[in-house]
Protein backbone atom coordinates (compact mmCIF):
# COMPACT_ATOMS: atom_id res chain seq x y z
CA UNK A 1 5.92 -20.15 2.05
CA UNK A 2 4.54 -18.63 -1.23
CA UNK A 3 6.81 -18.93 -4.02
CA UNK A 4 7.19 -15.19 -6.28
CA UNK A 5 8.26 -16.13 -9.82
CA UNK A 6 9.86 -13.23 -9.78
CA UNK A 7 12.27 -13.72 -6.88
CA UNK A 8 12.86 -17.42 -9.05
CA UNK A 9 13.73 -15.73 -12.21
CA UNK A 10 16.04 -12.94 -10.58
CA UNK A 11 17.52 -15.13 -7.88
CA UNK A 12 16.72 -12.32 -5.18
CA UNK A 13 14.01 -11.54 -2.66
CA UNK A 14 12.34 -8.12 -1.96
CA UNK A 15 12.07 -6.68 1.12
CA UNK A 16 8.98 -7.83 3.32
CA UNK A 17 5.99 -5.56 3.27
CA UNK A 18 5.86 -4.43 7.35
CA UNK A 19 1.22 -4.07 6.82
CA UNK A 20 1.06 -7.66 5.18
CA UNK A 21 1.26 -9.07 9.08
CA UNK A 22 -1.59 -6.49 9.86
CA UNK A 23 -3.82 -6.67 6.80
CA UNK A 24 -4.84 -8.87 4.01
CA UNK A 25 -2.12 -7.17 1.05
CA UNK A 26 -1.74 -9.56 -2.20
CA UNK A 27 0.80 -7.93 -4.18
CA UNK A 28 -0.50 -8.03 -7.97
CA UNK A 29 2.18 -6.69 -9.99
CA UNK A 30 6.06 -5.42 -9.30
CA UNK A 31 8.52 -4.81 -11.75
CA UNK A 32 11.46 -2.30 -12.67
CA UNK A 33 10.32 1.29 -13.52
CA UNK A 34 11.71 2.77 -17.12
CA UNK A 35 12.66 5.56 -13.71
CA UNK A 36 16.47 4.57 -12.60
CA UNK A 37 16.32 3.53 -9.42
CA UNK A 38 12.34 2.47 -9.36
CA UNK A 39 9.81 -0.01 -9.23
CA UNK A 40 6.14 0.05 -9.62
CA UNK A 41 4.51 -2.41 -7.62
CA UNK A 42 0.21 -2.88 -7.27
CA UNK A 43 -0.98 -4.07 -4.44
CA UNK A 44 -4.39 -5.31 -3.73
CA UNK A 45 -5.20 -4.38 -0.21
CA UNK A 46 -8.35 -5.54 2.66
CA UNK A 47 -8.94 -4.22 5.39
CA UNK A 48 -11.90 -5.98 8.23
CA UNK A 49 -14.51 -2.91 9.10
CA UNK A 50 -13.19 -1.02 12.11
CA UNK A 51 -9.48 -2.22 11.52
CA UNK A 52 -6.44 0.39 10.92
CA UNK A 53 -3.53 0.03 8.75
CA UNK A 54 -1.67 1.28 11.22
CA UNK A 55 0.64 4.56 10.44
CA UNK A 56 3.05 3.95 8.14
CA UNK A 57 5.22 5.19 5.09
CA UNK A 58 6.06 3.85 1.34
CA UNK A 59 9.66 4.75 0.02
CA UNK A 60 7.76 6.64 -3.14
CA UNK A 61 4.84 8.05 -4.40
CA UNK A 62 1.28 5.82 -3.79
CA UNK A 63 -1.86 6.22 -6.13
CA UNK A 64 -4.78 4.56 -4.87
CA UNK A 65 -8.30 3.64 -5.52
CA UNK A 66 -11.30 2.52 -3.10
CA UNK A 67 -13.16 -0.07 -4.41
CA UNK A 68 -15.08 -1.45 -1.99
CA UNK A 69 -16.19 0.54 1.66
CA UNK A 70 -15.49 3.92 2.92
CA UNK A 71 -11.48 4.46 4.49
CA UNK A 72 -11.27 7.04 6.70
CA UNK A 73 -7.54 8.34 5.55
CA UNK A 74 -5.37 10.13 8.12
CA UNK A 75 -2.23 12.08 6.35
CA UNK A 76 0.34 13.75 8.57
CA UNK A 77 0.35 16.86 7.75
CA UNK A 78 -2.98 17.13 6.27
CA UNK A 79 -7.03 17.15 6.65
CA UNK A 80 -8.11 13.55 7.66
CA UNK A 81 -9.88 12.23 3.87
CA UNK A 82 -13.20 10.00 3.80
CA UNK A 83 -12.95 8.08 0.54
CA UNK A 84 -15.55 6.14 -0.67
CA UNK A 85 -15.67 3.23 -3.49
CA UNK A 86 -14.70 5.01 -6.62
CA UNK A 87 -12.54 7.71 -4.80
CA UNK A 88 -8.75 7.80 -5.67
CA UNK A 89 -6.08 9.34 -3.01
CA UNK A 90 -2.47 10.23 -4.05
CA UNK A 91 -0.25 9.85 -0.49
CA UNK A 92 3.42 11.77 -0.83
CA UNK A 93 6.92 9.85 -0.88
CA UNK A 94 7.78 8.48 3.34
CA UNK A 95 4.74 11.13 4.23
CA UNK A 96 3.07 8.96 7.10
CA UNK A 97 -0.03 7.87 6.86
CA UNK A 98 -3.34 5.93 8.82
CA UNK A 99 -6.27 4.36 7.16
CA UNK A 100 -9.17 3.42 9.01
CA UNK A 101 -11.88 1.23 7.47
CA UNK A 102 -15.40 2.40 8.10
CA UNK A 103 -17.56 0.20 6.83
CA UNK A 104 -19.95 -1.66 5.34
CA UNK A 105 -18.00 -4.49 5.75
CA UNK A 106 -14.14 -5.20 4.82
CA UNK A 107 -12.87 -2.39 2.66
CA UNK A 108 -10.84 -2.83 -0.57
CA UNK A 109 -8.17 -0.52 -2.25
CA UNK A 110 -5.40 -1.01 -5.31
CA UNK A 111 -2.75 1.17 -4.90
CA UNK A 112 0.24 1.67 -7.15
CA UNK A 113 3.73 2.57 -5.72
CA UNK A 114 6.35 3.63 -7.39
CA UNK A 115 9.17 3.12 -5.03
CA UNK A 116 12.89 3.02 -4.70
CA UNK A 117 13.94 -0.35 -5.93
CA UNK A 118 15.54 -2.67 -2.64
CA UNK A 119 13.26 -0.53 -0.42
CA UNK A 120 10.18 -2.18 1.73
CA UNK A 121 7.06 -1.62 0.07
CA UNK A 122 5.95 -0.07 3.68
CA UNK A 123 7.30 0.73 6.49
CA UNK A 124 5.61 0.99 10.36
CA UNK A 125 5.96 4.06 12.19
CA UNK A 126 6.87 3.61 15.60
């Protein structure tokens, strides 16, 4: 098991992260928001060429950039996005969502969450 100095220095664990058993997701930062209530967390994500995320939701807002491959981006609700290295996508609070990786080779994106605090970074839809 991975140790998180943060779940040593606070004493408490966060939530699992329901794509990190589908895809390669290293979380890079999480800490408390200056928003009650919040956290911002970055998370460094890969996904293999021809692999989906599968759909799912975040419990907050998600800013993301492509930097690496072209994700084909499925919002409910909304015209399916191609994004490209160097294109950033801004997904809704619990809005579902489906990214597909297209290629050339595995696909890489940093997204930033801001999220309710004691809430799973991401949720699968069933």
């Amino acid at each position: 098991m991975t140790r998180n100095p943060a779940e040593e220095a606070t004493g408490h664990s966060r939530p699992s992260d329901e794509l990190a058993s589908a895809l390669q997701r290293t979380e890079v930062q999480h800490s408390s928001s200056s928003i009650p209530g919040r956290d911002i967390v970055q998370v460094l994500t890969e996904i293999p060429e021809g692999v989906e995320s599968g759909w799912h939701f975040h419990p907050g807002e998600e800013v993301g950039y492509i930097l690496a491959g072209t994700v084909q981006m499925q919002i409910r609700g909304r015209d399916t996005l191609v994004l490209n290295a160097g294109d950033g996508f801004l997904i809704p609070p619990r809005t579902p969502h489906n990214a597909l990786d297209l290629g050339p080779g595995t696909g890489r994106m940093l997204s930033t969450y801001i999220v309710e605090s004691g809430e799973p970074v991401a949720t699968l839809v069933e």
